[in-house]
PDB file of N, CA and C in Angstrom:
ATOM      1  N   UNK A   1     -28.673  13.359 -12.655  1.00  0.00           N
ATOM      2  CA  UNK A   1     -28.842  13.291 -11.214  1.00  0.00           C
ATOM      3  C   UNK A   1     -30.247  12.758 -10.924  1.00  0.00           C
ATOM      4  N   UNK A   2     -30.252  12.191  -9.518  1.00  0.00           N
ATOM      5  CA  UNK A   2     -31.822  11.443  -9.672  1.00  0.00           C
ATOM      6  C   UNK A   2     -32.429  12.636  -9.200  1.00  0.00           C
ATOM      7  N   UNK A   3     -33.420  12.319  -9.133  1.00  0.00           N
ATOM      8  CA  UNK A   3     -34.770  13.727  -8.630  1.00  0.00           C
ATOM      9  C   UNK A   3     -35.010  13.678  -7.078  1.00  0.00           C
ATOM     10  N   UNK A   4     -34.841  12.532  -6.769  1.00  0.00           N
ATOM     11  CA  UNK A   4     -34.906  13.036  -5.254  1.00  0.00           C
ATOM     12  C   UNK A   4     -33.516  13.522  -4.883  1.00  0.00           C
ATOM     13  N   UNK A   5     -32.395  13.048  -4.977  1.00  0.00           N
ATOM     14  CA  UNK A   5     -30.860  13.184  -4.596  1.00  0.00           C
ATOM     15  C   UNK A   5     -30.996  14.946  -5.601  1.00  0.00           C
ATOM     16  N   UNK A   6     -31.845  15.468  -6.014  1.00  0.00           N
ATOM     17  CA  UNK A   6     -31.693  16.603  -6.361  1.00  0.00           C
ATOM     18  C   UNK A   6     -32.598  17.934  -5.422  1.00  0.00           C
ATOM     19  N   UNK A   7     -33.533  17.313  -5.176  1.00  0.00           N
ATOM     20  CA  UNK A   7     -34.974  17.956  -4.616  1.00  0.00           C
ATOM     21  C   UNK A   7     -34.193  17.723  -3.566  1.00  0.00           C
ATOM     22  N   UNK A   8     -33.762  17.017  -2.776  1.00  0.00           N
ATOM     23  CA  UNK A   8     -32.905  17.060  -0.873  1.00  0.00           C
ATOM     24  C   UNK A   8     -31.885  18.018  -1.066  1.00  0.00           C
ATOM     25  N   UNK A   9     -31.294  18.299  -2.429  1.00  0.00           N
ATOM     26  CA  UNK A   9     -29.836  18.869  -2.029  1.00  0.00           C
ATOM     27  C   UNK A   9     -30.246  20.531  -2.643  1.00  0.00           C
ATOM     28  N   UNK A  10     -31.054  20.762  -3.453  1.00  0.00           N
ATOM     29  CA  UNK A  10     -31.603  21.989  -3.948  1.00  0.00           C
ATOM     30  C   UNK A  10     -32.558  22.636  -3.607  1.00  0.00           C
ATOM     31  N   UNK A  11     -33.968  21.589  -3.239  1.00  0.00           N
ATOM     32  CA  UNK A  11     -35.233  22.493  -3.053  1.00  0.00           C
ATOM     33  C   UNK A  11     -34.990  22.788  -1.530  1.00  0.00           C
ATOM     34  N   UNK A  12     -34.876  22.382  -0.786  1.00  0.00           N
ATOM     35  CA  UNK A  12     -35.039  22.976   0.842  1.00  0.00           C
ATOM     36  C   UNK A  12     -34.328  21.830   1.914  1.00  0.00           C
ATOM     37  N   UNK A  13     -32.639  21.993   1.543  1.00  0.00           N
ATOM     38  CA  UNK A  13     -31.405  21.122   2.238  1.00  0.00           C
ATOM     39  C   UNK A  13     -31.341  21.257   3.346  1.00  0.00           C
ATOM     40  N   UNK A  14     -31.923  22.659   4.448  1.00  0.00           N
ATOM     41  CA  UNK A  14     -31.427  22.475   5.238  1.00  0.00           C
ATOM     42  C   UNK A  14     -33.561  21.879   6.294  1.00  0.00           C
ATOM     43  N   UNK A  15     -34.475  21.623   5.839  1.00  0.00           N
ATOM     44  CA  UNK A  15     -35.264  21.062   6.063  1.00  0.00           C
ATOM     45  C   UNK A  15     -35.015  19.495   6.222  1.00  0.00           C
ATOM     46  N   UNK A  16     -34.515  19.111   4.832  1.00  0.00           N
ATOM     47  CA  UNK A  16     -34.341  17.558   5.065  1.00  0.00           C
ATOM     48  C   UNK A  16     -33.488  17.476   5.912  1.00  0.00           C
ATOM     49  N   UNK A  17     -32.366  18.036   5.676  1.00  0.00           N
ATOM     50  CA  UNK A  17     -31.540  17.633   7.076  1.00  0.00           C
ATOM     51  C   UNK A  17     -31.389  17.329   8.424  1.00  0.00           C
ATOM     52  N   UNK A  18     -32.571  18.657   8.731  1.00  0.00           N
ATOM     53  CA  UNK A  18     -33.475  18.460  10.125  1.00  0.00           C
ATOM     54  C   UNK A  18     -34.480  17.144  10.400  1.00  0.00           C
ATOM     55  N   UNK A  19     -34.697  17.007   9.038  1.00  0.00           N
ATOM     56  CA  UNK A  19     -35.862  15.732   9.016  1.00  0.00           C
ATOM     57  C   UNK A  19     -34.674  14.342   9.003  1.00  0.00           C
ATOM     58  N   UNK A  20     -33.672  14.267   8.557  1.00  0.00           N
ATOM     59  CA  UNK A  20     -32.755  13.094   8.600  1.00  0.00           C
ATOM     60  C   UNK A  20     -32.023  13.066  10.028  1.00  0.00           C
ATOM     61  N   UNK A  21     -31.755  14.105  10.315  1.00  0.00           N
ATOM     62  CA  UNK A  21     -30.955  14.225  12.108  1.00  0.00           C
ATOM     63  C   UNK A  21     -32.168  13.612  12.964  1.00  0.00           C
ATOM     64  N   UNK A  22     -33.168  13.860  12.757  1.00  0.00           N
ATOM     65  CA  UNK A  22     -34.703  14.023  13.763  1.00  0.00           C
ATOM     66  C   UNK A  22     -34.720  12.535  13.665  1.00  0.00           C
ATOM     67  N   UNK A  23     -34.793  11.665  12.644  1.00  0.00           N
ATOM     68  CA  UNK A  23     -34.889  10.332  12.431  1.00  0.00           C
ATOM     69  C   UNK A  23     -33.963   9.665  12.540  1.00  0.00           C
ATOM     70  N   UNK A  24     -32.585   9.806  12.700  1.00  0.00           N
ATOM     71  CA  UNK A  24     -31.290   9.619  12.269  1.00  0.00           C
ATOM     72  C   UNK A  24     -30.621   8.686  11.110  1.00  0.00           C
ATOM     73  N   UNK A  25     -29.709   8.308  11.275  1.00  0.00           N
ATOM     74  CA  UNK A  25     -28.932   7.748   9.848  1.00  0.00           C
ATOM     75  C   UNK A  25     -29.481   6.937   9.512  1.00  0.00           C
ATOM     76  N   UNK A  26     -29.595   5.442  10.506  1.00  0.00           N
ATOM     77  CA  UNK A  26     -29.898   4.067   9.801  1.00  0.00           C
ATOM     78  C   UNK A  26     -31.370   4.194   9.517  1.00  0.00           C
ATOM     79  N   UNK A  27     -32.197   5.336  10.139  1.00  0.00           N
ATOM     80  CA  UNK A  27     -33.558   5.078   9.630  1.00  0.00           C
ATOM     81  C   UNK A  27     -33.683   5.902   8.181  1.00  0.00           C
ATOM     82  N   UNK A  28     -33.006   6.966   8.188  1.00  0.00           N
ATOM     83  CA  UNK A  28     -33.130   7.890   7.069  1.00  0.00           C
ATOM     84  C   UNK A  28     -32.724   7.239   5.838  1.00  0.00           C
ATOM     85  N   UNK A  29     -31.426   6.558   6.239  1.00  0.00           N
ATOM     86  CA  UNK A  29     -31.223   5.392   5.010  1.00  0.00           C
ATOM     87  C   UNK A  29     -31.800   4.222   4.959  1.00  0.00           C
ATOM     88  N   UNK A  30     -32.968   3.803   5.327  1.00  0.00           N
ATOM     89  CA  UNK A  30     -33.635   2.511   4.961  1.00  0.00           C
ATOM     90  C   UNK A  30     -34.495   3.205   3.961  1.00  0.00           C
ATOM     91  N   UNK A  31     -35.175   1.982   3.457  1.00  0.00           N
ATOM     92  CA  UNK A  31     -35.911   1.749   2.578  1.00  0.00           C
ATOM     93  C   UNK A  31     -36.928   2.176   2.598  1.00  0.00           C
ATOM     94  N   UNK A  32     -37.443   2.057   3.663  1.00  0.00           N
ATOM     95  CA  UNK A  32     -38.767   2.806   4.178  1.00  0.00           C
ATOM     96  C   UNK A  32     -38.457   4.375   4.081  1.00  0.00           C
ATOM     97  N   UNK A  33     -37.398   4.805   4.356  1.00  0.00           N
ATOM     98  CA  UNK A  33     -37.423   6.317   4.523  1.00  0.00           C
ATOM     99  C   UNK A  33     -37.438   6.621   2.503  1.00  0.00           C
ATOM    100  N   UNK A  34     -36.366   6.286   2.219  1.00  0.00           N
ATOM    101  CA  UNK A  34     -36.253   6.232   0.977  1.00  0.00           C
ATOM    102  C   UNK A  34     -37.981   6.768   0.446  1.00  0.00           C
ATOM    103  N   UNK A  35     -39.049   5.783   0.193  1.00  0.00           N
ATOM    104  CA  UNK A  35     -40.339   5.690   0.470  1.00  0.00           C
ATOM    105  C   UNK A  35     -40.337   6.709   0.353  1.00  0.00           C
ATOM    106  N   UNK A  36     -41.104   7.315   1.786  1.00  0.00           N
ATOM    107  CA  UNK A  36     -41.232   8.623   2.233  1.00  0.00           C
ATOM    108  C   UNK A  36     -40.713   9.845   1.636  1.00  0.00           C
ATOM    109  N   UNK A  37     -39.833   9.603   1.748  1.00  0.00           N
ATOM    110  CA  UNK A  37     -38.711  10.428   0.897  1.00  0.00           C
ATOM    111  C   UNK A  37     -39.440  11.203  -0.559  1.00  0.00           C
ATOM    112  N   UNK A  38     -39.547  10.285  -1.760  1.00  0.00           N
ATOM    113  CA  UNK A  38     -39.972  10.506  -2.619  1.00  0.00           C
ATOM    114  C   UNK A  38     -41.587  10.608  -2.755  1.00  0.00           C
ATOM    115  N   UNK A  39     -42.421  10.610  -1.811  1.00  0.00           N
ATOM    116  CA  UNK A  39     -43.875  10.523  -1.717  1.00  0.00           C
ATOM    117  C   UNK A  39     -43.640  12.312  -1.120  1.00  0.00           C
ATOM    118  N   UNK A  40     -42.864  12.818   0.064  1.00  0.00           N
ATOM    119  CA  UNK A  40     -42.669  14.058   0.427  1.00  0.00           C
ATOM    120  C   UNK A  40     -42.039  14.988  -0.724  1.00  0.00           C
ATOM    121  N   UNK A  41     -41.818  14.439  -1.041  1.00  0.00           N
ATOM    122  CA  UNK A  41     -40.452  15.257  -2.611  1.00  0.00           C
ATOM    123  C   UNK A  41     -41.656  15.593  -3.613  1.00  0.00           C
ATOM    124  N   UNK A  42     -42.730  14.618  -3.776  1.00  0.00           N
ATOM    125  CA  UNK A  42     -43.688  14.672  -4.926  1.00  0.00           C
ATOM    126  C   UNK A  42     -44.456  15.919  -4.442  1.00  0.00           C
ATOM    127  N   UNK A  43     -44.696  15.916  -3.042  1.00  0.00           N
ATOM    128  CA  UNK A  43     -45.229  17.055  -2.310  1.00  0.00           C
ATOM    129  C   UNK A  43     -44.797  18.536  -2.695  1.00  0.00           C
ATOM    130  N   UNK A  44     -43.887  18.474  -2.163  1.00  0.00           N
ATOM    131  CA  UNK A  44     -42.786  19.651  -1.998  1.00  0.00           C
ATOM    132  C   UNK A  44     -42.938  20.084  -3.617  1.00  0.00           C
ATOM    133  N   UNK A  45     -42.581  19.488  -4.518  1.00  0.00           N
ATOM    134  CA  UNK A  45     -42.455  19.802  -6.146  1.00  0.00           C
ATOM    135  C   UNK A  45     -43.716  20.075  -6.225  1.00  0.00           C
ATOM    136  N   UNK A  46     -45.116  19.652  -6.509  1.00  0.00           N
ATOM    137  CA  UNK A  46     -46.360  19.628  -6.723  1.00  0.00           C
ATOM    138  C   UNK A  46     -46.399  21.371  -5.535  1.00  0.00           C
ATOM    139  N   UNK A  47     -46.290  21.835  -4.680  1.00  0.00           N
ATOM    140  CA  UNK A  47     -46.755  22.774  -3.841  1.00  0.00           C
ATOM    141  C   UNK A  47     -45.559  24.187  -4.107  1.00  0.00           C
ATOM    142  N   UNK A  48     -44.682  23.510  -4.915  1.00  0.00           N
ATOM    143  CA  UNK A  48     -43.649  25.147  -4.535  1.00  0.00           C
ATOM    144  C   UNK A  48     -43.369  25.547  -4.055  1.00  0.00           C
ATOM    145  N   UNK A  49     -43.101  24.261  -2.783  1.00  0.00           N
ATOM    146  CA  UNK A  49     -42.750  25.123  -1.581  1.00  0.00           C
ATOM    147  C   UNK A  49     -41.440  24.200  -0.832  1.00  0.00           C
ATOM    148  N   UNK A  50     -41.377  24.253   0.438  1.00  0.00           N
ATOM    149  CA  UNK A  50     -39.811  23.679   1.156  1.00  0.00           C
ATOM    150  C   UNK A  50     -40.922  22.404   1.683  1.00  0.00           C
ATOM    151  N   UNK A  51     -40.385  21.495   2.485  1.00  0.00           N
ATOM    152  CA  UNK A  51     -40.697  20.507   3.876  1.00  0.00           C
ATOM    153  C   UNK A  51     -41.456  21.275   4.821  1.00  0.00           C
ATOM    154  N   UNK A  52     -41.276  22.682   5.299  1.00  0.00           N
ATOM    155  CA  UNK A  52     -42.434  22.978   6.149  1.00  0.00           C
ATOM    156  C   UNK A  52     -43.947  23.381   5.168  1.00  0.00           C
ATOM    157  N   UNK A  53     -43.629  23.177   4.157  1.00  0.00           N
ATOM    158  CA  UNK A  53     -45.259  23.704   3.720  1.00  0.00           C
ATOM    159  C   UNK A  53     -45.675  22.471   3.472  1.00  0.00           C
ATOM    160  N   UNK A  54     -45.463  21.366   3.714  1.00  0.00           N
ATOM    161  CA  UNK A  54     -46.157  20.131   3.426  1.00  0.00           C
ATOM    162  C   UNK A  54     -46.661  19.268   5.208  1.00  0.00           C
ATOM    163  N   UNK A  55     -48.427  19.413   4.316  1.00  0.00           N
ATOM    164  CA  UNK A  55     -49.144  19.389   5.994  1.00  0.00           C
ATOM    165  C   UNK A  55     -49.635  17.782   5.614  1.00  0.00           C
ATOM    166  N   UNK A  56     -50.176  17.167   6.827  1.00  0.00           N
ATOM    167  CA  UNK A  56     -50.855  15.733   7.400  1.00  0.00           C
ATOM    168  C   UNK A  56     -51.977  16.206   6.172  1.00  0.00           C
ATOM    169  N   UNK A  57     -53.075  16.776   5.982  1.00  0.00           N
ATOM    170  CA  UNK A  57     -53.561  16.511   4.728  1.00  0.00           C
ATOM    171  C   UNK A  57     -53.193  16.754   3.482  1.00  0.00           C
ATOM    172  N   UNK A  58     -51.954  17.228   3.137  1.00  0.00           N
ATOM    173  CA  UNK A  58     -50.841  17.212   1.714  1.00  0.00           C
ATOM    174  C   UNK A  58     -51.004  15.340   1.499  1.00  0.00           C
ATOM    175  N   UNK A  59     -50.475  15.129   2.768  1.00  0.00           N
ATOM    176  CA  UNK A  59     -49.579  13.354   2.969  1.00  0.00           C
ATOM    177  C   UNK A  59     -50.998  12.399   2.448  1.00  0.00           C
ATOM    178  N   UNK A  60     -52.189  12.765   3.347  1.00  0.00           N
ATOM    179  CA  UNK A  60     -53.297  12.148   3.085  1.00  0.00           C
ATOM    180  C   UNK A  60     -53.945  12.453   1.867  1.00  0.00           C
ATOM    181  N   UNK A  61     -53.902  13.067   1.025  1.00  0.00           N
ATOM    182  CA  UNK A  61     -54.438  13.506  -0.316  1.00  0.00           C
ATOM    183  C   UNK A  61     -53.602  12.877  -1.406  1.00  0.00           C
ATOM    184  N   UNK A  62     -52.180  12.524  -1.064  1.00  0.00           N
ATOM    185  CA  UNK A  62     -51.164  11.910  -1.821  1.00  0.00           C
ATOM    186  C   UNK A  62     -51.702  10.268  -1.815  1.00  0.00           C
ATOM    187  N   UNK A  63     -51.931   9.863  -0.540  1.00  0.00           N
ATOM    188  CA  UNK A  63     -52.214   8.321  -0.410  1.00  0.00           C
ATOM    189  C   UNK A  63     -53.501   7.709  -1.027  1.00  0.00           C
ATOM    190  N   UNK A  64     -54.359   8.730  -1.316  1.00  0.00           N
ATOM    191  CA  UNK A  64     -55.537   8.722  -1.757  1.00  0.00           C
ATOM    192  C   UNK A  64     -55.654   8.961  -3.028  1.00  0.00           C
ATOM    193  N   UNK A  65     -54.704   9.262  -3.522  1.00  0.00           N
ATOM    194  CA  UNK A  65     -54.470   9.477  -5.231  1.00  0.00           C
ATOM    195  C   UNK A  65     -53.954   8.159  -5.543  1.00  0.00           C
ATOM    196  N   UNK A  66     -52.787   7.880  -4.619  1.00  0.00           N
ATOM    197  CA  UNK A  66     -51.706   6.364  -5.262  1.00  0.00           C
ATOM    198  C   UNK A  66     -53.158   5.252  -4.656  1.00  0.00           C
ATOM    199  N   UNK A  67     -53.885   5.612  -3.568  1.00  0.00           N
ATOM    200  CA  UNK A  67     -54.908   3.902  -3.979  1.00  0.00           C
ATOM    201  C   UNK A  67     -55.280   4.571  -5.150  1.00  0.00           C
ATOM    202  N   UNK A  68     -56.029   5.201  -5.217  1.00  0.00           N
ATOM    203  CA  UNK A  68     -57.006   5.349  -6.636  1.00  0.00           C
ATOM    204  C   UNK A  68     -56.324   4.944  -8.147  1.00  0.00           C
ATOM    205  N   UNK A  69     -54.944   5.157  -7.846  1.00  0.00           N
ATOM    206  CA  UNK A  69     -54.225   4.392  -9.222  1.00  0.00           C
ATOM    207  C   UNK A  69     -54.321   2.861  -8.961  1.00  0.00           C
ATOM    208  N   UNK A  70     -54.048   2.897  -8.012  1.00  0.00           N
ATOM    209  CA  UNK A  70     -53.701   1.503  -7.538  1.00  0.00           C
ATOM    210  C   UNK A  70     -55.041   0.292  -8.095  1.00  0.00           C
ATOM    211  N   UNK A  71     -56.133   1.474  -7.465  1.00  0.00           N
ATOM    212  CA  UNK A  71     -57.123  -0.106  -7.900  1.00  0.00           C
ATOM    213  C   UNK A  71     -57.956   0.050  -9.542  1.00  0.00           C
ATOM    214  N   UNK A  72     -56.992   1.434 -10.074  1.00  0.00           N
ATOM    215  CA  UNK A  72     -57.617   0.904 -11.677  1.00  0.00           C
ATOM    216  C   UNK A  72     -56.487   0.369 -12.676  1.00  0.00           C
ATOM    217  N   UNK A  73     -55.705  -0.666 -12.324  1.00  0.00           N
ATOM    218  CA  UNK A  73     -54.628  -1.474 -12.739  1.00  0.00           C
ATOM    219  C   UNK A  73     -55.049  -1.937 -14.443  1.00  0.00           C
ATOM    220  N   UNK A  74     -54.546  -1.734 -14.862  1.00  0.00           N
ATOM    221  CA  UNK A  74     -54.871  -2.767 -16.152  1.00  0.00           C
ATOM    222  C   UNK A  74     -54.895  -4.274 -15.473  1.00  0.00           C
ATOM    223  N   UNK A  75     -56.257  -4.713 -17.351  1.00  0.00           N
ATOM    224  CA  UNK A  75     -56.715  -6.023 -16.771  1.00  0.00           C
ATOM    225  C   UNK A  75     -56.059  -6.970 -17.686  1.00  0.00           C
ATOM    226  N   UNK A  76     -55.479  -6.538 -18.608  1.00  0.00           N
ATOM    227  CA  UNK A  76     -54.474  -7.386 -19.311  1.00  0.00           C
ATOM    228  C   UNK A  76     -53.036  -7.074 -19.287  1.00  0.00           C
ATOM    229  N   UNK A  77     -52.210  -7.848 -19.188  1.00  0.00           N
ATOM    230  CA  UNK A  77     -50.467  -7.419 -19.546  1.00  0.00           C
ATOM    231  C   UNK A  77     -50.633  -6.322 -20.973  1.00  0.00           C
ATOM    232  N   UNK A  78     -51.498  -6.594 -22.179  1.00  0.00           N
ATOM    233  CA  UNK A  78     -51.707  -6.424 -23.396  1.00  0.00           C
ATOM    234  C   UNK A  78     -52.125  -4.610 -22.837  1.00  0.00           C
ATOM    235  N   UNK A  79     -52.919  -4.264 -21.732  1.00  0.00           N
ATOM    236  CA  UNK A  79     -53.673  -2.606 -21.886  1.00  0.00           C
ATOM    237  C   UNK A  79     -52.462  -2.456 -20.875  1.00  0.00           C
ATOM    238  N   UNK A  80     -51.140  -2.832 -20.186  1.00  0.00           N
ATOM    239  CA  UNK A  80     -50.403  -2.300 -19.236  1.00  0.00           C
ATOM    240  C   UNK A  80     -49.312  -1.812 -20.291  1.00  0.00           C
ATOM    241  N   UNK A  81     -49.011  -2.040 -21.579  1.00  0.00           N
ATOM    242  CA  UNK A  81     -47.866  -1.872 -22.245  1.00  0.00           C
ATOM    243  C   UNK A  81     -48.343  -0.619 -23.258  1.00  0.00           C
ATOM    244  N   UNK A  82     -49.675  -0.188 -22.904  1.00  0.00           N
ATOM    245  CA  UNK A  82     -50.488   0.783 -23.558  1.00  0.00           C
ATOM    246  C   UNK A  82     -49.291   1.995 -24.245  1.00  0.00           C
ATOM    247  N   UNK A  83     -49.931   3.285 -24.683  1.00  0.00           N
ATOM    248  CA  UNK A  83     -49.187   4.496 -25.173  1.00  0.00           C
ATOM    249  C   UNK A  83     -47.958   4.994 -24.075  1.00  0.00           C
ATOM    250  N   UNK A  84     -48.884   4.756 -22.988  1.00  0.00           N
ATOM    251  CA  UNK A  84     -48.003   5.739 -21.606  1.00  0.00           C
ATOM    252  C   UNK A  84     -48.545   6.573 -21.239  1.00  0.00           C
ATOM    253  N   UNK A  85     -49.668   7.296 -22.104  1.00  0.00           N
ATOM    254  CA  UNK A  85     -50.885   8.095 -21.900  1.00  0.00           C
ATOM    255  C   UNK A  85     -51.218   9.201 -20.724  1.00  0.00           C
ATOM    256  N   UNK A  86     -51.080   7.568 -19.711  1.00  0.00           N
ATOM    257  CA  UNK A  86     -51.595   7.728 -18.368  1.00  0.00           C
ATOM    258  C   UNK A  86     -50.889   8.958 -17.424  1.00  0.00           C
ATOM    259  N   UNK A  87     -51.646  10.001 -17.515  1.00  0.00           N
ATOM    260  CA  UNK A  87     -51.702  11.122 -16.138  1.00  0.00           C
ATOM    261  C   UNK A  87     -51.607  10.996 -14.852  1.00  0.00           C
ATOM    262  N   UNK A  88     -50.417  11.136 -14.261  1.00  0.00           N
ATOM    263  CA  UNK A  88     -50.340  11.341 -13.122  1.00  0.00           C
ATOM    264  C   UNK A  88     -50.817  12.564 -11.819  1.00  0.00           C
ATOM    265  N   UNK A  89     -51.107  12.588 -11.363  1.00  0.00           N
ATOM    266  CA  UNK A  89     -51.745  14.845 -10.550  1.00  0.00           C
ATOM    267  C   UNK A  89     -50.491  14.661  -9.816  1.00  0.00           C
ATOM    268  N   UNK A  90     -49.283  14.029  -9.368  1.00  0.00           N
ATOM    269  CA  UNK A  90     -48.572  14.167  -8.621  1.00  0.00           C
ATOM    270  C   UNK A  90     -47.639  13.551  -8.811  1.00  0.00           C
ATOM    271  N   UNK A  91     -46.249  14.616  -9.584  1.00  0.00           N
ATOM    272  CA  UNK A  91     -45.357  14.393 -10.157  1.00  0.00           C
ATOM    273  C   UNK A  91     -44.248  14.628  -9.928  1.00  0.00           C
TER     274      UNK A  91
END
């Protein structure tokens, strides 16, 4: 099963639900929500908790981790195919 299609239907179903009605269908199913989706899910898993324990600085502490990956990219194709090594804080 994927991890988000698991985390919506196990960790706190009747939260997302409220959060998919609130937005409704065609937005909840785009791509963009999708997005969201799994950036809130990383939340929710990382905190132990449902959709209401994830606050505006949870969201902002998340975005600030993915730049910080973001701008130490490998500088060759050759260091991107590395061990796998690489630590994530938000999983």
């Amino acid at each position: 099963m994927h991890l988000r299609k698991a985390v919506l239907e196990n960790r706190d179903s009747d939260g997302f639900a409220k959060l998919a009605a609130l937005l409704g269908e065609d937005v909840w199913a785009s791509t963009t929500a999708a997005t969201a989706q799994n950036q809130i899910i990383r939340i929710v898993i990382a905190k132990a908790g449902g959709l209401a324990d994830v606050t505006v600085g949870d969201c902002l502490k998340l975005r600030l981790i993915e730049q910080r990956f973001a701008t130490k990219a490998p500088s060759t194709p050759s260091s991107a195919a590395g061990s796998g090594s690489q630590t994530h804080p938000i999983n």
